[in-house]
Protein backbone atom coordinates (compact mmCIF):
# COMPACT_ATOMS: atom_id res chain seq x y z
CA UNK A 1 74.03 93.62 103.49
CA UNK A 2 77.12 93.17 105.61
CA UNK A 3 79.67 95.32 106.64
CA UNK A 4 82.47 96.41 105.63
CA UNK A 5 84.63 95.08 108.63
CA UNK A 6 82.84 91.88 108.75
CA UNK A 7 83.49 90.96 105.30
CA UNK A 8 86.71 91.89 105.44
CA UNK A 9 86.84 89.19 108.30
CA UNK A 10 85.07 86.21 106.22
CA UNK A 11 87.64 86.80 103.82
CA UNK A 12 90.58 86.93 106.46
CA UNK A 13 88.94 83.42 108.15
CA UNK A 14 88.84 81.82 104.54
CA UNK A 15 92.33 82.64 103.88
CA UNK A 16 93.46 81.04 107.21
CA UNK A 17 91.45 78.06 106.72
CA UNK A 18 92.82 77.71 103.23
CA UNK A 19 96.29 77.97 104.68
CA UNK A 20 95.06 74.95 106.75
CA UNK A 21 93.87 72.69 104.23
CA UNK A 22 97.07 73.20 102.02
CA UNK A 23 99.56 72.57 105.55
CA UNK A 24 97.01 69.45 106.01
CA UNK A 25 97.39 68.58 101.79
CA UNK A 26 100.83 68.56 102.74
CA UNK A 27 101.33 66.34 105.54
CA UNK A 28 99.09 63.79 103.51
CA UNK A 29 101.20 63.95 100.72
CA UNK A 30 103.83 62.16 103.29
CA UNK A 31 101.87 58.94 103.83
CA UNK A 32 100.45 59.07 99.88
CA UNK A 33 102.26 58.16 96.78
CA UNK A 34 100.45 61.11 95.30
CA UNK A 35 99.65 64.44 95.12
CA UNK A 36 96.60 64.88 97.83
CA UNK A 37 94.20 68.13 98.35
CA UNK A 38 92.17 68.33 100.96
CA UNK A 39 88.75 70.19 101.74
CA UNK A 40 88.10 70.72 97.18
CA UNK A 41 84.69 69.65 98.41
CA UNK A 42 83.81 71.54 101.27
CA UNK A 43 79.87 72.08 101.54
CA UNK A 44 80.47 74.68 104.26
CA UNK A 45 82.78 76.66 101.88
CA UNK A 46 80.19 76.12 99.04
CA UNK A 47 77.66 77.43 101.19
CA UNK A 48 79.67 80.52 102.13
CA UNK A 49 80.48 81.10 98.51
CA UNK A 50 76.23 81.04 97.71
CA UNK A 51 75.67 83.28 100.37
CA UNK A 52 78.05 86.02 99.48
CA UNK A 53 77.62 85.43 95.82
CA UNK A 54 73.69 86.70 96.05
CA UNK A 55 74.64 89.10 98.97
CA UNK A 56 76.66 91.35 96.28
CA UNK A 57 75.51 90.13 93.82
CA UNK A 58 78.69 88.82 92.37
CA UNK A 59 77.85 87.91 88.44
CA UNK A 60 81.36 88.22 87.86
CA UNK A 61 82.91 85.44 90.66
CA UNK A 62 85.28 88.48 91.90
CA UNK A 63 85.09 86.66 95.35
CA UNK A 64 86.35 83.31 94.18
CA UNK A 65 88.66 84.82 91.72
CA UNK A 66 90.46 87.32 94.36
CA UNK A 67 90.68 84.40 96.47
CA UNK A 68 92.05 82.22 94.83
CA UNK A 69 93.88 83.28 91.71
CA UNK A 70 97.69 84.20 92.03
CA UNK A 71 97.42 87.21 89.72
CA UNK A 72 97.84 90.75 89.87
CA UNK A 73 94.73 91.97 91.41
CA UNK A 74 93.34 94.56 88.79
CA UNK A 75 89.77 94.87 87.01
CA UNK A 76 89.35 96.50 83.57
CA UNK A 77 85.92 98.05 83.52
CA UNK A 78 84.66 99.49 80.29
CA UNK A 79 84.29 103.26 80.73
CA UNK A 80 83.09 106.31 78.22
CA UNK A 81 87.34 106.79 78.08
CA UNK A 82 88.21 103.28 77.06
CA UNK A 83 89.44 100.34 79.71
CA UNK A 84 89.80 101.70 83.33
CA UNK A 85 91.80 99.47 85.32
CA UNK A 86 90.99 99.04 89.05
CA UNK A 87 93.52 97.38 91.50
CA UNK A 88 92.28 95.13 93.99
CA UNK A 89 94.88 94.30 96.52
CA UNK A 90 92.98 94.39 99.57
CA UNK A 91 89.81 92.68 100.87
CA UNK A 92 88.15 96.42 101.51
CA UNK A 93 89.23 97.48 97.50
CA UNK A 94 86.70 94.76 97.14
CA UNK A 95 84.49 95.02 98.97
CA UNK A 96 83.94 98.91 97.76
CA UNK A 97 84.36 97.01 94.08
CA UNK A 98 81.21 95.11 94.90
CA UNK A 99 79.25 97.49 96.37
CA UNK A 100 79.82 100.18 93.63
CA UNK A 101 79.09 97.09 91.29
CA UNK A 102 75.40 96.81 93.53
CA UNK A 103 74.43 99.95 93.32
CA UNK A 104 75.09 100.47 89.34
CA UNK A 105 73.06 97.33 88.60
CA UNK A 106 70.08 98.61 90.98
C-alpha cells in the first residue's frame, strides 16, 4: 500500500505531465494540417495505471475516470437508504474512496 501523501503526488505528477502533452499536442497542431495528440500511447503511463489499478484494487477505473473526465466529481454508492452520493474533488477524497472501497471488499 502507499500513502496517502504519495499518492496524492502520482496524481499531482500525472496531471502536470498531462498538461505537457496537451501544450506539446498544441504546438504540433502548428506544423500539422490536423488535429495531433501526443503521448495516447504512453507505456510508462499504462504501466502506472496497472500498478495502481491492483494496488487499490480499482474494479471501478475511479483513477482513470477522476483523471480524466471533465465531470462533476461525485459517486453514487448503493446504501440500505437508497443512492448516497460521494463528492470527489480532491486527490485525498479519493484516495480515502479507494481505501474504504479495499477494506469493504476484504
Amino acid at each position: 500500500m502507499i500513502s496517502k501523501q504519495l499518492f496524492c503526488k502520482i496524481l499531482k505528477l500525472i496531471k502536470e505531465q498531462d498538461e505537457i502533452d496537451d501544450n506539446f499536442s498544441k504546438a504540433l497542431e502548428t506544423l500539422c494540417d490536423s488535429y495531433c495528440i501526443y503521448g495516447t500511447k504512453n507505456k510508462k503511463y499504462e504501466a502506472l495505471f496497472i500498478i495502481l489499478k491492483d494496488l487499490f484494487n480499482d474494479k471501478g477505473d475511479w483513477i482513470s475516470w477522476w483523471l480524466y473526465e471533465d465531470v462533476e466529481k461525485n459517486i453514487y454508492i448503493d446504501s440500505l437508504k437508497g443512492k448516497k452520493k460521494i463528492l470527489i474533488k480532491t486527490p485525498e477524497a479519493l484516495y480515502d474512496l479507494l481505501i474504504k472501497n479495499m477494506k469493504e471488499n476484504e
